[in-house]
Protein backbone atom coordinates (compact mmCIF):
# COMPACT_ATOMS: atom_id res chain seq x y z
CA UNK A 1 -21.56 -8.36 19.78
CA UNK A 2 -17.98 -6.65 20.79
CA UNK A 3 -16.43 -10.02 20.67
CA UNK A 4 -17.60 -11.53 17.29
CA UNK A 5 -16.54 -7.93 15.69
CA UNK A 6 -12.77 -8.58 17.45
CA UNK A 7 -13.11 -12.04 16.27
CA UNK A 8 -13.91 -10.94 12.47
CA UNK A 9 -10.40 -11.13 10.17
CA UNK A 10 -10.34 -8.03 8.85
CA UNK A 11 -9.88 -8.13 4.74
CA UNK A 12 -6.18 -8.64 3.13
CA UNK A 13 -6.71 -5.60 0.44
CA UNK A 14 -8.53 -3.53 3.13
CA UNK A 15 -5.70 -3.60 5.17
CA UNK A 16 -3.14 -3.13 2.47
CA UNK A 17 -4.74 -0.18 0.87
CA UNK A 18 -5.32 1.27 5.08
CA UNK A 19 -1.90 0.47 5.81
CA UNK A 20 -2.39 -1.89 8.39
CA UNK A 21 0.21 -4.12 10.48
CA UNK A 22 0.36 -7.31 8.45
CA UNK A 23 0.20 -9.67 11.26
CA UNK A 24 -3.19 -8.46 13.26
CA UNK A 25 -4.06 -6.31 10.53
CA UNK A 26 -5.32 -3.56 12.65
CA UNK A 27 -2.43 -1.27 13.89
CA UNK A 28 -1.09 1.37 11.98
CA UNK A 29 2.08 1.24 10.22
CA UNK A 30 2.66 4.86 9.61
CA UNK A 31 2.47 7.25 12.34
CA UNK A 32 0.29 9.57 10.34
CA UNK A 33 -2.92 8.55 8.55
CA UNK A 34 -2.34 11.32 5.29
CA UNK A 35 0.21 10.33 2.91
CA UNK A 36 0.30 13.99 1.65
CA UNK A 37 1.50 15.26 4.76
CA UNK A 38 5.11 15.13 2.85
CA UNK A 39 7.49 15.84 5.86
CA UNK A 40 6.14 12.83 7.66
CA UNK A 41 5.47 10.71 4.85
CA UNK A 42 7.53 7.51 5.66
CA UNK A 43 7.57 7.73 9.75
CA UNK A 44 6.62 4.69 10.58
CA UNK A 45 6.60 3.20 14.30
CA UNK A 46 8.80 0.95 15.09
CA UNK A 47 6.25 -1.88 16.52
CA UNK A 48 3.09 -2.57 16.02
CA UNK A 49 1.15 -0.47 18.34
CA UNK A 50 -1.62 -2.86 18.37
CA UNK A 51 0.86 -6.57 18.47
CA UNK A 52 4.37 -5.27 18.75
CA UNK A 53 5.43 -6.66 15.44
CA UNK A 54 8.53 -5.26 14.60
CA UNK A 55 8.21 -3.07 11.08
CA UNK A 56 11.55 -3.50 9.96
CA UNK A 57 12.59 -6.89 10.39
CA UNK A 58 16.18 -6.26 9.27
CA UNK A 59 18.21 -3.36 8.29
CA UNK A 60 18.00 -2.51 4.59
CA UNK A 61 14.58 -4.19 4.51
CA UNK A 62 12.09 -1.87 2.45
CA UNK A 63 15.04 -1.68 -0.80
CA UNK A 64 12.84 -4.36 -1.92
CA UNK A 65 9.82 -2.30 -2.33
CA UNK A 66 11.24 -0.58 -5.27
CA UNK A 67 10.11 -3.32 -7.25
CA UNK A 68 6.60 -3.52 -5.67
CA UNK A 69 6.37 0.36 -6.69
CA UNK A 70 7.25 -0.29 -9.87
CA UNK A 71 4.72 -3.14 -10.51
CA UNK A 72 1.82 -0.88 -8.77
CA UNK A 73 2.54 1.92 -11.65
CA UNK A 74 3.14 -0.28 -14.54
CA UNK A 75 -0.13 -1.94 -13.66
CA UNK A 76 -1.84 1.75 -12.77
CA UNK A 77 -0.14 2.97 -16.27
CA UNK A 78 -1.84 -0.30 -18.31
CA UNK A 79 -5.21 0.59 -16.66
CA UNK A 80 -5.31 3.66 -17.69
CA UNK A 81 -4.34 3.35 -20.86
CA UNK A 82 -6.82 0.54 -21.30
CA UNK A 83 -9.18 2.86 -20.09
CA UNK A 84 -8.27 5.85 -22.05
CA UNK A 85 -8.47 3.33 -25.06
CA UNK A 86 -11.83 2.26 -24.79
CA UNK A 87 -13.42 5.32 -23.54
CA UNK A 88 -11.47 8.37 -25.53
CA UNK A 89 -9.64 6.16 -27.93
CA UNK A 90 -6.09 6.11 -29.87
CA UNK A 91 -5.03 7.80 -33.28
CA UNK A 92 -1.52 8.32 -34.68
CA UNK A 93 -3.66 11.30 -36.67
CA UNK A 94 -3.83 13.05 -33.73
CA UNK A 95 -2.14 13.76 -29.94
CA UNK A 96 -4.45 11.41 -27.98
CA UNK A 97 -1.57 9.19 -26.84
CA UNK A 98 0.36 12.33 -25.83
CA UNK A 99 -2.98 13.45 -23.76
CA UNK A 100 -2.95 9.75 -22.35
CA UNK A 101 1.11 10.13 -21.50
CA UNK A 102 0.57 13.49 -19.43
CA UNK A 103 -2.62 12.92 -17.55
CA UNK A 104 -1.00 9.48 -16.66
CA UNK A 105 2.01 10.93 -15.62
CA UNK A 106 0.52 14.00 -13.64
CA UNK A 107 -1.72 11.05 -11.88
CA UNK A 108 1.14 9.15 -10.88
CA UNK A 109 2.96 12.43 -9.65
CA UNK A 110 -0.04 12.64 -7.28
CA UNK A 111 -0.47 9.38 -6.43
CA UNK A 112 2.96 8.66 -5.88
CA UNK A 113 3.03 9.36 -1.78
CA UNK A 114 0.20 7.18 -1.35
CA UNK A 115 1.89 4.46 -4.06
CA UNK A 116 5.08 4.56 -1.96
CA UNK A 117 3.26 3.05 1.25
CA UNK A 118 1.15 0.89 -0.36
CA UNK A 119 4.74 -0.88 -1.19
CA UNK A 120 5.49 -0.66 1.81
CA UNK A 121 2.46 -2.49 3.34
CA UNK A 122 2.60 -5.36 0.10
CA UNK A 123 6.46 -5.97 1.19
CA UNK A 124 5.83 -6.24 4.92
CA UNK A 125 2.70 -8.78 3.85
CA UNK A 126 4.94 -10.93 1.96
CA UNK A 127 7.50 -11.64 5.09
CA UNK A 128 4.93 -11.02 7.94
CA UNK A 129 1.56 -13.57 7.79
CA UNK A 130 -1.30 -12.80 9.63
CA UNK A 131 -2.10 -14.66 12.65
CA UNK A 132 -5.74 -14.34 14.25
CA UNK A 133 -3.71 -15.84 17.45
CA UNK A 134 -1.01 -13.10 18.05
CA UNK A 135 -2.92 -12.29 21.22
CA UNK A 136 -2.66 -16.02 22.30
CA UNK A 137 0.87 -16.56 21.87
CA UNK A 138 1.96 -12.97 23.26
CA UNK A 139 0.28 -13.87 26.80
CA UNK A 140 2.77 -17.22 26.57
């Protein structure tokens, strides 16, 4: 039963959103599991502490996730205001769209630790692919 659970290939988003190694999708990228813990919000290991894969696979290599961030809270910000829409609604009579703007804003303040390392884990997964046969190829 062990073995067809290691077997398994654990889910893409579930190991985005858990921060997972992209390559065997179960080690830990960041050396702490709370984003919130602010001083050691980025510390990430090095390798792979499950596969070895190297994190950063050049120097400079996370500048790119800038633009992942920004995608995550354009597309957070369009949900929500979709939401906000359709449940609350939208009048120029009135300061609804200002109530939208600053309970948007204070969400992305608060979600913006956990937004930063999601990026992190999207970049990685667009230059690292997974491979069920890391084990396999690390014995060779």
């Amino acid at each position: 039963m062990c073995d067809e659970k290691m077997d398994q290939k654990p889910g893409y988003i579930w190991s985005l959103l858990h921060h997972k190694c992209a390559r065997c999708r179960t080690g830990d990228m960041f050396k702490t599991k709370n984003a919130y813990k602010l001083k050691q919000l980025m510390k990430m290991y090095d390798k792979c502490p499950v596969c070895d894969q190297r994190m950063e696979l050049e120097v400079g290599f996370y500048y790119g996730t800038g633009y992942v961030s920004y995608a995550l809270t354009v597309a957070f910000s369009v949900t929500t205001f979709v939401a906000w829409w359709i449940v609350i609604g939208m009048s120029v009579n009135d300061n609804r769209f200002f109530w939208w703007l600053g309970s948007n804003i204070a969400l992305l303040v608060f979600l913006q630790p956990y937004l930063m390392r999601l990026s992190r884990a999207i970049w990685l997964s667009f230059f690292v692919r997974f491979n069920p046969n890391w084990r396999a190829r690390e014995e060779s």
